[in-house]
Each structure stands twice: as structure tokens, then as C-alpha cells.
C-alpha atoms as a PDB file:
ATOM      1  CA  UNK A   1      39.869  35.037 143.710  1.00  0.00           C
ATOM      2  CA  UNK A   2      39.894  35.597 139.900  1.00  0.00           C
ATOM      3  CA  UNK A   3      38.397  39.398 140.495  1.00  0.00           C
ATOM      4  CA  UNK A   4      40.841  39.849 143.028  1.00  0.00           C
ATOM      5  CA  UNK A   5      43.326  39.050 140.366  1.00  0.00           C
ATOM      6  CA  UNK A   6      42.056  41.651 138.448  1.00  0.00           C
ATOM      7  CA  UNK A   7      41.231  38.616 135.752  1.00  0.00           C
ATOM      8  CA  UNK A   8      38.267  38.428 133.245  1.00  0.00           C
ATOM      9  CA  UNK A   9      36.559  35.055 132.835  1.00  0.00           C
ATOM     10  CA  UNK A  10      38.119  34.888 129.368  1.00  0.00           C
ATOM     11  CA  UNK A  11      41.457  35.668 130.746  1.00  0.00           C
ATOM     12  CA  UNK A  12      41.168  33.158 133.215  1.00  0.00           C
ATOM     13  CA  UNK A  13      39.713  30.412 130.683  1.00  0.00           C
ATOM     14  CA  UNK A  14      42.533  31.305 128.171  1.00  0.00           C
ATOM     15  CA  UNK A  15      45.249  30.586 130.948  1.00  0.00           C
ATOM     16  CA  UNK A  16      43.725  27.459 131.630  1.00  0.00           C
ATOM     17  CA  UNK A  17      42.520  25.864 128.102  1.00  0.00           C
ATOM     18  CA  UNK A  18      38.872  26.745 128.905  1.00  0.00           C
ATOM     19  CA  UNK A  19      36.415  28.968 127.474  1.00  0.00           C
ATOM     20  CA  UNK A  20      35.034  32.025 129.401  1.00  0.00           C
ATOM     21  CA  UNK A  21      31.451  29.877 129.095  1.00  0.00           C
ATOM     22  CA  UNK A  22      33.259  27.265 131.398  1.00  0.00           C
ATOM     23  CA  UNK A  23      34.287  29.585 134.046  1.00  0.00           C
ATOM     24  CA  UNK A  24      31.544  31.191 133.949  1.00  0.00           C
ATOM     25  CA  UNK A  25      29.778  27.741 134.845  1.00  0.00           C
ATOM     26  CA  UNK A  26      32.541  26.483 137.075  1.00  0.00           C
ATOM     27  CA  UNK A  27      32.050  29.819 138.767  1.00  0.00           C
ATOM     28  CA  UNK A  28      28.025  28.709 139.021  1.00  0.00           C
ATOM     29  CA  UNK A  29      28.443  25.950 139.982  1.00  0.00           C
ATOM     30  CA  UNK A  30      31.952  24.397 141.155  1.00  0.00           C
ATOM     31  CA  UNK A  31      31.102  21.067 142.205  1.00  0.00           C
ATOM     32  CA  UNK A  32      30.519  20.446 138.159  1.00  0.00           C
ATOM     33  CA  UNK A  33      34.034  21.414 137.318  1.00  0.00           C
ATOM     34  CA  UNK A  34      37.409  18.429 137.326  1.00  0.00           C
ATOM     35  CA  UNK A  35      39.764  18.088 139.807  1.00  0.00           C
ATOM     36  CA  UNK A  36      41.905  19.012 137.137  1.00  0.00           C
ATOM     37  CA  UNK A  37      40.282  22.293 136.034  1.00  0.00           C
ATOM     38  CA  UNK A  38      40.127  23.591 139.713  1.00  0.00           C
ATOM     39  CA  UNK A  39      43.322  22.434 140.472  1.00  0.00           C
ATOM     40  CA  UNK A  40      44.337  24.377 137.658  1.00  0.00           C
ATOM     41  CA  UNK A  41      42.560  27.247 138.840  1.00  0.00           C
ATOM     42  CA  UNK A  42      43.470  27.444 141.771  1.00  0.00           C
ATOM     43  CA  UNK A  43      47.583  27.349 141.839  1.00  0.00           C
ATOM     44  CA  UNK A  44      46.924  30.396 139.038  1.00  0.00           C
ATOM     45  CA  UNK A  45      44.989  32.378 141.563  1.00  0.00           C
ATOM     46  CA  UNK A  46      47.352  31.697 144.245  1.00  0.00           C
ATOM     47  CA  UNK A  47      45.465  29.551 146.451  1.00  0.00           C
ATOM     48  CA  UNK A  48      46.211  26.480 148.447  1.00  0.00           C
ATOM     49  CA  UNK A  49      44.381  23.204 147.624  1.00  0.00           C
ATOM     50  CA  UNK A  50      44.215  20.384 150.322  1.00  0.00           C
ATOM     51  CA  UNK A  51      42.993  17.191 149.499  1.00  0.00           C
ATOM     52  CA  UNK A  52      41.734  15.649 152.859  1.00  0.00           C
ATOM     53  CA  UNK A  53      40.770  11.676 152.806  1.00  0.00           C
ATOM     54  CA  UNK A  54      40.787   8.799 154.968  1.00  0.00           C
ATOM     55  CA  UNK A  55      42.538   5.943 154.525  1.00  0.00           C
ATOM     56  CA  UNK A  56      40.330   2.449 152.823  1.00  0.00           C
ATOM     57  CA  UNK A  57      38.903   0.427 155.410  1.00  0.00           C
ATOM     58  CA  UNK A  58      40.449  -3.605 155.210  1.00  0.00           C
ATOM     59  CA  UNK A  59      37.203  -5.903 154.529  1.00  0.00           C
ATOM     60  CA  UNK A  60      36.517  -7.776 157.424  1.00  0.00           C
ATOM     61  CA  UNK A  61      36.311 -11.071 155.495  1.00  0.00           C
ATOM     62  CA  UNK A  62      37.674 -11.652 151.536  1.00  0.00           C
ATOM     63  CA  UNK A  63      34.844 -11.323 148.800  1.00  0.00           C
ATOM     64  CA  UNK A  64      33.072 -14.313 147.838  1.00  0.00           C
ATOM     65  CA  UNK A  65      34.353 -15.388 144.232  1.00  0.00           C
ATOM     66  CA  UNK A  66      32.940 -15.819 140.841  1.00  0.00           C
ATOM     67  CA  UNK A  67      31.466 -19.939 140.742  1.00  0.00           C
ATOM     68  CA  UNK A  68      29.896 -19.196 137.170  1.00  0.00           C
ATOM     69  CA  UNK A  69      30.984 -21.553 134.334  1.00  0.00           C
ATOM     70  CA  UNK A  70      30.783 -21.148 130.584  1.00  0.00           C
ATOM     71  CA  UNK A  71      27.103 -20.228 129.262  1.00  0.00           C
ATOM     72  CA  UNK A  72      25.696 -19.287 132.533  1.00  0.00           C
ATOM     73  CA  UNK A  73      23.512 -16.574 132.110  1.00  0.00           C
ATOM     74  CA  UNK A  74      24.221 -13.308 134.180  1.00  0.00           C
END
């Protein structure tokens, strides 16, 4: 997307508050980068992010609590 652009790494980086080194290595290797950075990166490149997740899953039965009392050792 960035060539596409017609963007260098450090043009990209500079848009964003990175360094051309972290493109470079968000470019190697994206699952390493934040949500935030690729979020980023993507709305300035014109692309669509979708965030697909499933809803939590109720616990069948509550958690057992805590019975520990003052100088127990964990």
C-alpha cells in the first residue's frame, strides 16, 4: 500500500511518529507492530481495518474465591 502511495518508509514513519527503521520492521514483520501503529497506518494508506471478535463466553459456574488469611504464604 505505502509504494502504491508513492511513499518512502521515512515518509511514511514521519506521518506516523515512527522512524523509517520501524516501518521497515513493521513491514518485516507486521504481527510485531501495535494496534495503534497499524491502525495508524492503515487509515493513511487508505485502507479499511475490521476488527472481527466473538463475544466472551459466561462461566458456567462463578470462580472459587480467595480463603487465604493474613500471613499465609502464596
Amino acid at each position: 500500500m505505502r509504494n502504491h502511495r508513492g511513499l518512502t518508509q521515512a515518509q511514511l514513519g514521519s506521518l506516523i511518529g515512527v522512524s523509517q527503521k520501524r516501518i521497515a520492521r513493521i513491514e518485516a514483520d507486521p504481527a510485531k507492530a501495535s494496534f495503534d501503529q497499524i491502525s495508524k497506518l492503515v487509515v493513511l494508506l487508505g485502507g479499511d481495518l475490521v476488527v472481527v471478535g466473538k463475544a466472551p463466553v459466561a462461566a458456567s459456574k462463578p470462580a472459587a474465591k480467595a480463603t487465604s488469611k493474613p500471613g499465609d504464604n502464596w
